[in-house]
C-alpha atoms as a PDB file:
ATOM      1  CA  UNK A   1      -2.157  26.216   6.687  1.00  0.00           C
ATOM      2  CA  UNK A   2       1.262  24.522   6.459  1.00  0.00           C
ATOM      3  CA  UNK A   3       2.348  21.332   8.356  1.00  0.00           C
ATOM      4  CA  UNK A   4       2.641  22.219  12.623  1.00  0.00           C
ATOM      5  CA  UNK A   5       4.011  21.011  15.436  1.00  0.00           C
ATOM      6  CA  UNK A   6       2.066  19.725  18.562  1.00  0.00           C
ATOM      7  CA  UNK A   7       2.829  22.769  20.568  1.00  0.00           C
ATOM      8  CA  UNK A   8      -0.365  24.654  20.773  1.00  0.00           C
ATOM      9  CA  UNK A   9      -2.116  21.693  19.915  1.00  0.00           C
ATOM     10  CA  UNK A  10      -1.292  20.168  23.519  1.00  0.00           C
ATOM     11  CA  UNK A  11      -1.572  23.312  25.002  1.00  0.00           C
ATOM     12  CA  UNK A  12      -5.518  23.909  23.581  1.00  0.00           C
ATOM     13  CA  UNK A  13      -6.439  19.725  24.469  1.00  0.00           C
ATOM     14  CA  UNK A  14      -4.769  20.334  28.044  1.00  0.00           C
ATOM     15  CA  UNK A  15      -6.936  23.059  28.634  1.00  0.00           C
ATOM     16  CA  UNK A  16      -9.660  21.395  27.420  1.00  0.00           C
ATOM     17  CA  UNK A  17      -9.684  18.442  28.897  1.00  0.00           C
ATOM     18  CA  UNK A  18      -9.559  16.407  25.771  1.00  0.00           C
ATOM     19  CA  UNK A  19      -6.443  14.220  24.072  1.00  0.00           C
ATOM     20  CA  UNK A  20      -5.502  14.760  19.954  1.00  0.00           C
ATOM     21  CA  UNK A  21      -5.953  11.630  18.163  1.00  0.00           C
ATOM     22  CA  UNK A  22      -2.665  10.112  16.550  1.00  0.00           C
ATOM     23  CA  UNK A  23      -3.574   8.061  13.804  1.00  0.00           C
ATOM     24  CA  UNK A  24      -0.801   6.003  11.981  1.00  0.00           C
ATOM     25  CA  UNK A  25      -0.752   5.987   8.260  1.00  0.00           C
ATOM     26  CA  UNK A  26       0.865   3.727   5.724  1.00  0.00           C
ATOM     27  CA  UNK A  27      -0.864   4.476   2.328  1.00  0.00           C
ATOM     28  CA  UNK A  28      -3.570   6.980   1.031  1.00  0.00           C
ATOM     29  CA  UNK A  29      -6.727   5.352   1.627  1.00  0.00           C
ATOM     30  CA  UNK A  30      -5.535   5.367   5.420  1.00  0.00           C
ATOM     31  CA  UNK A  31      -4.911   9.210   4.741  1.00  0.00           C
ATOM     32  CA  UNK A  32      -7.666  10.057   3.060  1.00  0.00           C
ATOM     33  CA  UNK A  33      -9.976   8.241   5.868  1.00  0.00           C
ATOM     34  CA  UNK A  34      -8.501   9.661   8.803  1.00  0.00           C
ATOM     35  CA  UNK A  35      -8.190  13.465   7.048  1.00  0.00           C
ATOM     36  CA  UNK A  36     -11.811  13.087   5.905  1.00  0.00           C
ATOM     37  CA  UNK A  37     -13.091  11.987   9.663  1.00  0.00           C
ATOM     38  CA  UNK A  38     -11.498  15.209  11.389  1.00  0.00           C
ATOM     39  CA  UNK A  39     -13.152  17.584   9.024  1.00  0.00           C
ATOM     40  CA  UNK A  40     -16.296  16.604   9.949  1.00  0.00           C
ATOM     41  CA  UNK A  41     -15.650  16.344  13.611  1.00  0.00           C
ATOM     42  CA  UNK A  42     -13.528  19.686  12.935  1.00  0.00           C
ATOM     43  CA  UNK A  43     -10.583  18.450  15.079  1.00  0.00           C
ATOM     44  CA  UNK A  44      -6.739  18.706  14.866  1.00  0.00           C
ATOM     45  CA  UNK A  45      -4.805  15.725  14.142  1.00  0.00           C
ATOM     46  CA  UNK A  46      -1.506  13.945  14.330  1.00  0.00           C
ATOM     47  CA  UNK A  47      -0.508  11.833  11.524  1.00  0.00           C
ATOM     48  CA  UNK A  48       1.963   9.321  12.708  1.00  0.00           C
ATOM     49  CA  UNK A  49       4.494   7.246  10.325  1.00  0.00           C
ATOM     50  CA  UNK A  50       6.689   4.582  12.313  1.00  0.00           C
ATOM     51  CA  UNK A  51       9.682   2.737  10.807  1.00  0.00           C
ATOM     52  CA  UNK A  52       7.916   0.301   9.155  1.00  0.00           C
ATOM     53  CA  UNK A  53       5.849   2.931   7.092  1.00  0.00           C
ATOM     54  CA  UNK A  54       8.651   4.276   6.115  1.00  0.00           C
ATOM     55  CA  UNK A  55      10.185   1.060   4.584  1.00  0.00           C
ATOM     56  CA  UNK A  56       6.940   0.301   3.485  1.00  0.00           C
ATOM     57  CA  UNK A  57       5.215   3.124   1.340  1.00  0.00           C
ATOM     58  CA  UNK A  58       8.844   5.254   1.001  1.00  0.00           C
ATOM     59  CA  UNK A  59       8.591   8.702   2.967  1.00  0.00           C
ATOM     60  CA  UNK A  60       8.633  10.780  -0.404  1.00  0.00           C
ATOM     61  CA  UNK A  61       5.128   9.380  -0.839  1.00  0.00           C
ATOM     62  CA  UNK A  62       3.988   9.571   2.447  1.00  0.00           C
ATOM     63  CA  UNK A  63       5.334  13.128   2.763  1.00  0.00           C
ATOM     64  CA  UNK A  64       3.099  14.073  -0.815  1.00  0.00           C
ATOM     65  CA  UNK A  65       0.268  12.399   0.280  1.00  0.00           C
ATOM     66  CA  UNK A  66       0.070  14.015   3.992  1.00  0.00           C
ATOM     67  CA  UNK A  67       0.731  17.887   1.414  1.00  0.00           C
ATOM     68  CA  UNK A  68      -1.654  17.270   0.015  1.00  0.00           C
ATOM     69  CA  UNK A  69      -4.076  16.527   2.538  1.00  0.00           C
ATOM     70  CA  UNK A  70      -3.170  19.722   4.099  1.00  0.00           C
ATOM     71  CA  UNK A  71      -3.338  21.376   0.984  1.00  0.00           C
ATOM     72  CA  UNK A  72      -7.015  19.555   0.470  1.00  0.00           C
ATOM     73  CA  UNK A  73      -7.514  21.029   4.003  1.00  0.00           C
ATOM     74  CA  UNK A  74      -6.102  24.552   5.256  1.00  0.00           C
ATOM     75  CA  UNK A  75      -8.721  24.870   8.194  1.00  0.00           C
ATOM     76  CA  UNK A  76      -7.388  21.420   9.789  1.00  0.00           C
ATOM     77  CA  UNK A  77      -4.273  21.969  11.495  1.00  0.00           C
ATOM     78  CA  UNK A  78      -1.827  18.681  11.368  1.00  0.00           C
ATOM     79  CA  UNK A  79       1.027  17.676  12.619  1.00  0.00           C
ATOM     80  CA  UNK A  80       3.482  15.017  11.069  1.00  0.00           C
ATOM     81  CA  UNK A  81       4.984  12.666  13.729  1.00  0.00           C
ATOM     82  CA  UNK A  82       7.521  10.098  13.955  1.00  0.00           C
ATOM     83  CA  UNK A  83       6.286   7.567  15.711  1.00  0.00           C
ATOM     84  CA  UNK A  84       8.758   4.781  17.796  1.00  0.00           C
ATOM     85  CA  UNK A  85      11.755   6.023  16.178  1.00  0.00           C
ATOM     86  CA  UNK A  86      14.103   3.509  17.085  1.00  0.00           C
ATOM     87  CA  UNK A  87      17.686   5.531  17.363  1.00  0.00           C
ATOM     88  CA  UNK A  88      18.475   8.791  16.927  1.00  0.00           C
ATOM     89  CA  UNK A  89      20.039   8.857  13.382  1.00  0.00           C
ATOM     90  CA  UNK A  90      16.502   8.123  12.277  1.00  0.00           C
ATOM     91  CA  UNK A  91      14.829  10.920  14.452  1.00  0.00           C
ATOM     92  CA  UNK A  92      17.453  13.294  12.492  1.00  0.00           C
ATOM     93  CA  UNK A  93      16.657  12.368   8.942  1.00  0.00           C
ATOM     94  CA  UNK A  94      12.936  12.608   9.639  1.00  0.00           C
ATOM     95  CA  UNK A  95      13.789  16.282  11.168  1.00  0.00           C
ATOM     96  CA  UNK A  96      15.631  16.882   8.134  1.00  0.00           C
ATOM     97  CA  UNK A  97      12.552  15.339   5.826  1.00  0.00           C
ATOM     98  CA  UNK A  98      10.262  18.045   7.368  1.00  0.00           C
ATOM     99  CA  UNK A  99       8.596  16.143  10.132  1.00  0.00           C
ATOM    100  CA  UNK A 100       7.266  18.815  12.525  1.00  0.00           C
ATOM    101  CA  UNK A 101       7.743  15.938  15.613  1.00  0.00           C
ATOM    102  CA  UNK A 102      10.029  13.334  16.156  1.00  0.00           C
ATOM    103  CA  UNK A 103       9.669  10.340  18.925  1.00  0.00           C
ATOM    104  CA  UNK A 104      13.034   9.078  20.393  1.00  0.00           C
ATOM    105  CA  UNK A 105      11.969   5.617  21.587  1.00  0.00           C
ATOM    106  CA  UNK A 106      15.032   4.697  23.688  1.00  0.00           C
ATOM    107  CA  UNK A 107      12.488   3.198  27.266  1.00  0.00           C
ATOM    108  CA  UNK A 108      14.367  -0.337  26.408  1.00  0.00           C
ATOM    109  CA  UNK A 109      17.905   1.519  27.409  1.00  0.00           C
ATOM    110  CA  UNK A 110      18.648   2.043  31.285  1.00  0.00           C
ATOM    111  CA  UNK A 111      17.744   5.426  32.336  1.00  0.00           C
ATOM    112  CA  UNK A 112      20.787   7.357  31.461  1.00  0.00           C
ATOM    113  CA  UNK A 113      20.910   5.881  27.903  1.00  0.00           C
ATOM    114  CA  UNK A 114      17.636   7.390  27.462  1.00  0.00           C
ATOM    115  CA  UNK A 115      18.244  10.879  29.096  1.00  0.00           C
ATOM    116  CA  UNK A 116      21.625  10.453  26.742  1.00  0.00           C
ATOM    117  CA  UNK A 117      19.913  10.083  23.560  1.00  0.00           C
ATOM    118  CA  UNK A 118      16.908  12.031  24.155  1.00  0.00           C
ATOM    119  CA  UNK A 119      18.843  15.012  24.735  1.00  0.00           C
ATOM    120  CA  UNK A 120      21.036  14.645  21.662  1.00  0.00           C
ATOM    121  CA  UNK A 121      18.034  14.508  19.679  1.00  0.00           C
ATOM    122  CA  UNK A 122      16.329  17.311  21.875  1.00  0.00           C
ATOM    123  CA  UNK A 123      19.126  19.232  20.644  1.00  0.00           C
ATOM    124  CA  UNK A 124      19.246  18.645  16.753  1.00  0.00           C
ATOM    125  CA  UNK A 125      15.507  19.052  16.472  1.00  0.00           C
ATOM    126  CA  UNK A 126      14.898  22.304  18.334  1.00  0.00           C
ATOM    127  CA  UNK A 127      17.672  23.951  16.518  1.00  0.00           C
ATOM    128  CA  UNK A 128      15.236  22.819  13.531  1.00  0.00           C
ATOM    129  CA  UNK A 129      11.876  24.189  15.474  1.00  0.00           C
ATOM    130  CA  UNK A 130      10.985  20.664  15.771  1.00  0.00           C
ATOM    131  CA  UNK A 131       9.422  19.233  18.640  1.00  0.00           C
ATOM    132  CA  UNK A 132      10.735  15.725  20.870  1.00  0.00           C
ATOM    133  CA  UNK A 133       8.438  13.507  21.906  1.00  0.00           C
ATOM    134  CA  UNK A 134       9.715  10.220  24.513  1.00  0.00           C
ATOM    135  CA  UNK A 135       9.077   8.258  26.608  1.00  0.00           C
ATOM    136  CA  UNK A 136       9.810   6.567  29.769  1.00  0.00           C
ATOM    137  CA  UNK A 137       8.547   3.148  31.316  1.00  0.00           C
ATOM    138  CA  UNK A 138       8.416   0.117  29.280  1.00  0.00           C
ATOM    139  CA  UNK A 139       5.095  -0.866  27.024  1.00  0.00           C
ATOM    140  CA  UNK A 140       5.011  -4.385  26.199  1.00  0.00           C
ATOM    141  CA  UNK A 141       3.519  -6.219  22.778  1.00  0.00           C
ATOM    142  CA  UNK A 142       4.292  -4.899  19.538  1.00  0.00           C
ATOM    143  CA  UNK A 143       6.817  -2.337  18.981  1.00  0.00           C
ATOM    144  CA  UNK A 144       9.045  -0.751  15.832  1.00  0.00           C
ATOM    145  CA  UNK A 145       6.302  -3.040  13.526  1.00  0.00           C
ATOM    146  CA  UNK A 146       8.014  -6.204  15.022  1.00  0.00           C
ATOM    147  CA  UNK A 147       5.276  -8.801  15.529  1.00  0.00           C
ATOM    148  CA  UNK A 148       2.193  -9.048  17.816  1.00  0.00           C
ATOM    149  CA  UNK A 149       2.266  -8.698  21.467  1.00  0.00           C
ATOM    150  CA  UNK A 150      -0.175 -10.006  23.957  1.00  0.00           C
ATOM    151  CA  UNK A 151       1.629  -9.313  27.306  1.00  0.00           C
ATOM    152  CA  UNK A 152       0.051  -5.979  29.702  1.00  0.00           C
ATOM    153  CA  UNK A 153       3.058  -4.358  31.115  1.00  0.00           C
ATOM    154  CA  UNK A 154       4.553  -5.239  34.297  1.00  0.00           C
ATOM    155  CA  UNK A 155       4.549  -3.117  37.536  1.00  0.00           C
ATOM    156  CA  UNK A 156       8.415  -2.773  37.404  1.00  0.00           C
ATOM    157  CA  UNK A 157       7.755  -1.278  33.654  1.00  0.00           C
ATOM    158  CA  UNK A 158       5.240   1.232  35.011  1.00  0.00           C
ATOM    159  CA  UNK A 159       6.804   4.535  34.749  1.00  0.00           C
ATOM    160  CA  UNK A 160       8.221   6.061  38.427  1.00  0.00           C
ATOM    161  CA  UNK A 161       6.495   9.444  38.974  1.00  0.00           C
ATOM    162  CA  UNK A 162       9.855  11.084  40.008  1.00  0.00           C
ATOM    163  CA  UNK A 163      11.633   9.807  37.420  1.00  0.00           C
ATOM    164  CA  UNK A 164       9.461  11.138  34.802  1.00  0.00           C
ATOM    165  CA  UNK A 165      10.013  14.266  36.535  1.00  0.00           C
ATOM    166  CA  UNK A 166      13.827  14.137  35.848  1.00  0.00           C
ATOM    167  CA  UNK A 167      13.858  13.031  33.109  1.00  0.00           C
ATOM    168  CA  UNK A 168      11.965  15.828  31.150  1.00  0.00           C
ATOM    169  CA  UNK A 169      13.795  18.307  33.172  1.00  0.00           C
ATOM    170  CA  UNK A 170      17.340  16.840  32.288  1.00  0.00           C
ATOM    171  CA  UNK A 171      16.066  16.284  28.334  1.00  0.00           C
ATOM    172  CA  UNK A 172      13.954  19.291  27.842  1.00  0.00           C
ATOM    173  CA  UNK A 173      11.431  17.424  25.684  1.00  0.00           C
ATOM    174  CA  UNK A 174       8.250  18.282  24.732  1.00  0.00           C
ATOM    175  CA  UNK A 175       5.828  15.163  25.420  1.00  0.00           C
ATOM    176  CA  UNK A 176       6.022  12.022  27.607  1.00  0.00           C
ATOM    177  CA  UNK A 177       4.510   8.681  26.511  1.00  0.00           C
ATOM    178  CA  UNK A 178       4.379   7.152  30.100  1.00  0.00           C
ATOM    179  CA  UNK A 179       3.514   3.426  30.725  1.00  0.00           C
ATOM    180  CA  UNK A 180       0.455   2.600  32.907  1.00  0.00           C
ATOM    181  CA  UNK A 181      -0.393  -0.925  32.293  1.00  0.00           C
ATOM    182  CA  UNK A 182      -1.297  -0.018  28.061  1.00  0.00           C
ATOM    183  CA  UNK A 183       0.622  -2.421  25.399  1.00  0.00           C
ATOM    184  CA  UNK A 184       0.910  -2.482  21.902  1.00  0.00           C
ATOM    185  CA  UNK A 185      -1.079  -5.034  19.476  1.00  0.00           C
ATOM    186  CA  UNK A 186      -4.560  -6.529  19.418  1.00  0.00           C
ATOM    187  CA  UNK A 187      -4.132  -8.499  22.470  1.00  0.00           C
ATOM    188  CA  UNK A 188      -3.533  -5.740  25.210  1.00  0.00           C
ATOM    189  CA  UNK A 189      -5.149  -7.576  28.787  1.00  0.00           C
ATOM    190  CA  UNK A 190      -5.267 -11.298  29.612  1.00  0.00           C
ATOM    191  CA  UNK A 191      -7.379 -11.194  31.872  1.00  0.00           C
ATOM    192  CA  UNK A 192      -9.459  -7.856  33.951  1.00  0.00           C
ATOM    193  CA  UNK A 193      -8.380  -4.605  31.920  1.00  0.00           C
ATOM    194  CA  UNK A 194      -6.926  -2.294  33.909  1.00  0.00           C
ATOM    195  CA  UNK A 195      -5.168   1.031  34.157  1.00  0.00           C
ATOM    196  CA  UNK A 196      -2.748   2.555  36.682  1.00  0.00           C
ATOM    197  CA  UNK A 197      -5.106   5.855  36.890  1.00  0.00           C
ATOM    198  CA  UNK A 198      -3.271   6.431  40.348  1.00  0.00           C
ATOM    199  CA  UNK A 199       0.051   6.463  38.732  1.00  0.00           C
ATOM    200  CA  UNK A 200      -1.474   8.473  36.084  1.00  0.00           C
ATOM    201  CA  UNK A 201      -2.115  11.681  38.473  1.00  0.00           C
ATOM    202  CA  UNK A 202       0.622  11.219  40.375  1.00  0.00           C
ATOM    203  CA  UNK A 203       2.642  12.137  37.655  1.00  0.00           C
ATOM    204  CA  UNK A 204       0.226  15.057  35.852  1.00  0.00           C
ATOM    205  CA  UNK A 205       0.048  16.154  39.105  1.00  0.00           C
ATOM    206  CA  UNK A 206       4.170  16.427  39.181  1.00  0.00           C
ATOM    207  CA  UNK A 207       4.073  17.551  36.242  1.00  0.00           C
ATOM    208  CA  UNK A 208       1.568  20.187  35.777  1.00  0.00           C
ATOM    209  CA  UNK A 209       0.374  21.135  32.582  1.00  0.00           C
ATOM    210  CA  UNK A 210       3.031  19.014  30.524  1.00  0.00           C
ATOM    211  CA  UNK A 211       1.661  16.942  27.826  1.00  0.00           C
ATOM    212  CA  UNK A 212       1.475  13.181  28.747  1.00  0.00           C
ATOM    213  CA  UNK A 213       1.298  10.409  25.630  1.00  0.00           C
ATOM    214  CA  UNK A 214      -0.243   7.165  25.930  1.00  0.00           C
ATOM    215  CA  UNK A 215       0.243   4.370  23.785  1.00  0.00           C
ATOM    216  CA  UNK A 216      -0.926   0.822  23.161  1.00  0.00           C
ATOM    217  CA  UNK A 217      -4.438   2.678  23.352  1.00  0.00           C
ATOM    218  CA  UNK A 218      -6.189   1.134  20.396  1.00  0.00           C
ATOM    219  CA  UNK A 219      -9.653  -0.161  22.453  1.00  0.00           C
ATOM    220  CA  UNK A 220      -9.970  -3.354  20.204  1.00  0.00           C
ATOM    221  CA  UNK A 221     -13.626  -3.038  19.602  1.00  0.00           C
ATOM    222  CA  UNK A 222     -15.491  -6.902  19.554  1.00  0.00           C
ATOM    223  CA  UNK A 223     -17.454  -6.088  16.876  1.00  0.00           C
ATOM    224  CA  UNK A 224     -14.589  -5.691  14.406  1.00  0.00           C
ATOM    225  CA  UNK A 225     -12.799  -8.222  15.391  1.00  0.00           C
ATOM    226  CA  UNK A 226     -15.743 -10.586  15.251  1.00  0.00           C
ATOM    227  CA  UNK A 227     -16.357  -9.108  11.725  1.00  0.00           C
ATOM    228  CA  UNK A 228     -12.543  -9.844  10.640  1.00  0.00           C
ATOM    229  CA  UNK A 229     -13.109 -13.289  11.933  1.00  0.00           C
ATOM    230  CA  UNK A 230     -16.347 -13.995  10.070  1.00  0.00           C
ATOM    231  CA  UNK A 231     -15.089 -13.071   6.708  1.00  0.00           C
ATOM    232  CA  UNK A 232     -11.864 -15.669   7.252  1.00  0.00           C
ATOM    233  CA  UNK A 233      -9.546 -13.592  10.028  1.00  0.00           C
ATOM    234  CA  UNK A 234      -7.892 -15.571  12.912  1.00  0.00           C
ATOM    235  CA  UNK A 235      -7.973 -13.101  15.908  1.00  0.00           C
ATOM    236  CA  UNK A 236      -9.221 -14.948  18.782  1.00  0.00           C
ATOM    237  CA  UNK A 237      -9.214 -13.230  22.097  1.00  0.00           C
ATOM    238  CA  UNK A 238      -7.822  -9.783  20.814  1.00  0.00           C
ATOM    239  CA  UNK A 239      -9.130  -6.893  23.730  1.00  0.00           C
ATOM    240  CA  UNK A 240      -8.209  -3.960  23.951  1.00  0.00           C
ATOM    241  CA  UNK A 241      -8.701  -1.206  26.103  1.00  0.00           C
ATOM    242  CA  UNK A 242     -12.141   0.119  27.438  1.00  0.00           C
ATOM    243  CA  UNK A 243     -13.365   2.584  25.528  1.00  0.00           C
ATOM    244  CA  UNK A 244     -14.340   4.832  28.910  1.00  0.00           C
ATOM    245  CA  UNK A 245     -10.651   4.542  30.480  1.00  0.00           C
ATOM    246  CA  UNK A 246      -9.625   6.303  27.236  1.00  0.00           C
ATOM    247  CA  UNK A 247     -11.908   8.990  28.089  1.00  0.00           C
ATOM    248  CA  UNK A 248     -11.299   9.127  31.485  1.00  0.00           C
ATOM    249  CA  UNK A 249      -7.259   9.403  30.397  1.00  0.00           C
ATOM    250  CA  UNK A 250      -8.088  12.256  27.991  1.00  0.00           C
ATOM    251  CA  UNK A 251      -9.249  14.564  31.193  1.00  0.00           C
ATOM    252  CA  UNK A 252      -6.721  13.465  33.301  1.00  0.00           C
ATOM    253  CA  UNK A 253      -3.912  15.193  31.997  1.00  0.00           C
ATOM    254  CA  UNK A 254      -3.186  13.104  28.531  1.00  0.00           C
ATOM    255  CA  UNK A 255      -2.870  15.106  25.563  1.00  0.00           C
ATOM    256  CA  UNK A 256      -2.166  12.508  22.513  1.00  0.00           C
ATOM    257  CA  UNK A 257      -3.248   9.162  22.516  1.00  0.00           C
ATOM    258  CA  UNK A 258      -1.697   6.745  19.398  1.00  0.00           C
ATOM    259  CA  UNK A 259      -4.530   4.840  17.434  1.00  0.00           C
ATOM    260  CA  UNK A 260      -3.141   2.117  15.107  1.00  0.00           C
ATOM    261  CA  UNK A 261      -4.405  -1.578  15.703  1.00  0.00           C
ATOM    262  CA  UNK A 262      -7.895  -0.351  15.262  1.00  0.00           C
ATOM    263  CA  UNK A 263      -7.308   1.283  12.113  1.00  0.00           C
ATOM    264  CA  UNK A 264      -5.764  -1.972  10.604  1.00  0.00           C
ATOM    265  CA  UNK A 265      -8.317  -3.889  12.153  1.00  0.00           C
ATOM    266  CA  UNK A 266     -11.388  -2.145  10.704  1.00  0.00           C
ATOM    267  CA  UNK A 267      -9.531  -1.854   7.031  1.00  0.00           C
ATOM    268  CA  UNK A 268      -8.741  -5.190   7.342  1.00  0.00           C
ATOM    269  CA  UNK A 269     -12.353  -6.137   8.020  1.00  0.00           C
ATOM    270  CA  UNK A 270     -13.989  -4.269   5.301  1.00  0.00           C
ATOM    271  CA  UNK A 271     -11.287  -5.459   2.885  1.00  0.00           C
ATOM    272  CA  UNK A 272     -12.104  -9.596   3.813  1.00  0.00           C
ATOM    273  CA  UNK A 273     -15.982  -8.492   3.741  1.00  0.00           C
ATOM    274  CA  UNK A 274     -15.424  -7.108   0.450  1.00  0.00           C
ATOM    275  CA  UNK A 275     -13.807  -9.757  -0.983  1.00  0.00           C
ATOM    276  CA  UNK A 276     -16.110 -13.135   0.380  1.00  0.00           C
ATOM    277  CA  UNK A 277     -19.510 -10.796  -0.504  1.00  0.00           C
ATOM    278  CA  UNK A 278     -18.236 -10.190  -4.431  1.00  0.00           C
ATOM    279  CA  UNK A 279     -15.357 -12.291  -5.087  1.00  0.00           C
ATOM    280  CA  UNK A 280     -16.176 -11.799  -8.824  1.00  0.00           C
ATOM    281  CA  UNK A 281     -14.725  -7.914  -8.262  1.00  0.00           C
ATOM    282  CA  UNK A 282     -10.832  -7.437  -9.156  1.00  0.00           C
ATOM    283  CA  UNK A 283     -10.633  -3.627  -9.393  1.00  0.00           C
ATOM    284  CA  UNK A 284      -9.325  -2.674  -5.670  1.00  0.00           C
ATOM    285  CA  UNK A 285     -11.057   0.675  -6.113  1.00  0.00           C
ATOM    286  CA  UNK A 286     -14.251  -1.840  -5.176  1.00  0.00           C
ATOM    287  CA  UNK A 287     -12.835  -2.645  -1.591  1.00  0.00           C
ATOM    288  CA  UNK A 288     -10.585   0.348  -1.115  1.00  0.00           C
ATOM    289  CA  UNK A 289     -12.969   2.835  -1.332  1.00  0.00           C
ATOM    290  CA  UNK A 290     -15.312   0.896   1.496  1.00  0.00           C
ATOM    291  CA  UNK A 291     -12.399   0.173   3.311  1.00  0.00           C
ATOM    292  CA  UNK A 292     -11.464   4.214   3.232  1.00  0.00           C
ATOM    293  CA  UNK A 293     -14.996   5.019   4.443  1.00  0.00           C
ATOM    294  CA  UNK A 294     -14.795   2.566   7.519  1.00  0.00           C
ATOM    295  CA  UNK A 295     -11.326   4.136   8.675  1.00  0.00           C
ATOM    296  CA  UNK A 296     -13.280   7.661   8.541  1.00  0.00           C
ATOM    297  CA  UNK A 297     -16.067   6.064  10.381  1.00  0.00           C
ATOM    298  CA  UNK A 298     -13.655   4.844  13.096  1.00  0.00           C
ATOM    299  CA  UNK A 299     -11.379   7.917  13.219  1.00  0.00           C
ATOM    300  CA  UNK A 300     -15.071   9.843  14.227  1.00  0.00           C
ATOM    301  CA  UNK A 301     -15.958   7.019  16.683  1.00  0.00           C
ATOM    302  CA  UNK A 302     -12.469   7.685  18.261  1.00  0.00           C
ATOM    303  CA  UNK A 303     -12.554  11.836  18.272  1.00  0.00           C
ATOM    304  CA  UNK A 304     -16.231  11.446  20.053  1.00  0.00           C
ATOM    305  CA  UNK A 305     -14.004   9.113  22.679  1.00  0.00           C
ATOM    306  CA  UNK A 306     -11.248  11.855  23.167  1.00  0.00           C
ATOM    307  CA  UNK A 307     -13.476  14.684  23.226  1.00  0.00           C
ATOM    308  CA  UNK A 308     -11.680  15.734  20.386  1.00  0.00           C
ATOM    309  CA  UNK A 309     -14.542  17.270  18.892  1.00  0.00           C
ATOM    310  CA  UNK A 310     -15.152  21.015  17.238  1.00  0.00           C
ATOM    311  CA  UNK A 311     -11.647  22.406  18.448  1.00  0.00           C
ATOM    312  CA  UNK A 312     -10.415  24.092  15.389  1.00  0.00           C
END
């Protein structure tokens, strides 16, 4: 099976009743983890590279290592996102690179500038058979790989229910990452954590059967970041978000739901573990290879939470 877009993926989940995990990558351990959890939960999948992956790893080797996997894989369908891309000259090289979906991140602009460049890129990428994901409402915390956030969004960033309606109508994209009180980062709620579920149907309800994104989802589980901490990390007070809103978001409607901080956080982890428990071992295959099997144990943890379980 070749690379796909998220077409009949979203259609299947929104049937279902289930959301299609999104897992960022940045190198092949990451990869080979995430790949490695879906076939044994048997789901589809969404590999994600932001901006920052791109300048980090170079997308020629991303792009090999996620054809491979698929190669490795034929009964797993995958899809191979943009994720956050910051301006729509970058959304157009990644549809020329062979992504199969592209995310126009323009929520910072006023409302025009968004429908504006979301429909330009709209444009390129369908005449490629790509599809657009955007979004609409503003997520706070960390964003385009530019530090670490800490901040739940504000009502006035929440995304209008009306609004969201015009705005896919006037773009014609595919997917809507909405904002509902989510936020990027490790430190997502300051205090109570809490979810605009009203807002939520309000908009599914408007618009019916159209796939809904949510980001800043990573749930932050304690026992990670108390495991980070032990072994020499400095994460105090990073939450995330409960583990059953993310399944109650999954049947309401949302079809994708990004998954990053918890995928650095449990490498991370088993990486500082690693190195305290035999710091006489220099050959990175020692802690890569653990760290590899905790990102598939996570990525299994997380399709159990999305329901995202035996759809092939």
């Amino acid at each position: 099976m070749a690379l796909i877009t998220t077409t009949e993926m979203f259609k299947k989940a929104y049937a279902g009743g289930y959301a299609v995990g999104a897992f960022n990558v940045n190198n092949m351990e990451l990869i080979q983890g995430i790949i490695a959890g879906v076939a044994e939960k048997k789901a589809p999948v969404i590999l994600q590279i932001s901006k920052g992956a791109r300048e980090y790893a170079n997308i020629i080797y991303l792009k090999k290592l996620i054809e491979a996997a698929v190669i490795d894989n034929p009964e797993i369908p995958i899809a191979m996102h943009l994720d956050h891309g910051p301006d729509v000259a970058m959304c157009k090289q990644c549809v020329d690179d062979g992504f199969t979906s592209v995310m126009i991140d323009a929520s910072h602009d006023e409302f025009e500038e968004n429908i504006r460049k979301t429909k330009e890129v709209v444009a390129y990428a369908h005449d490629h058979s790509v599809v657009v994901e955007a979004e609409l409402g503003k997520l706070m915390g960390m964003q385009f790989d530019e530090g670490e956030g800490g901040a739940t969004s504000a009502e006035n960033h929440y995304t209008d229910p009306d609004q969201a309606v015009e705005f896919v109508e006037r773009t014609g994209c595919d997917s809507l990452a909405v904002a509902i009180g989510t936020s990027h980062g490790a430190y997502k709620f300051k205090g109570e954590a809490k979810l605009d579920f009203e807002r939520l149907a309000v908009i599914t309800k408007k618009l019916k059967g159209f796939p809904i994104v949510l980001h800043g989802a990573s749930t932050v589980i304690p026992e990670f970041v108390e495991l980070c901490n032990k072994y020499g990390g400095k994460l105090p007070g990073a939450k995330g978000v409960p583990e059953d809103m993310i399944t109650r978001a999954s049947k309401s409607g949302v079809c994708k739901v990004n998954i990053d901080t918890d995928l650095r956080l449990v490498m991370t982890a088993s990486i500082r573990k690693a190195f305290v428990e035999h710091p006489e071992d220099f050959d990175p295959r020692k802690y890569l290879g653990p760290a590899r099997e905790a990102i598939k144990q996570m990525v299994m943890h997380k399709l159990d939470i999305l329901g995202n379980v035996n759809r092939l």
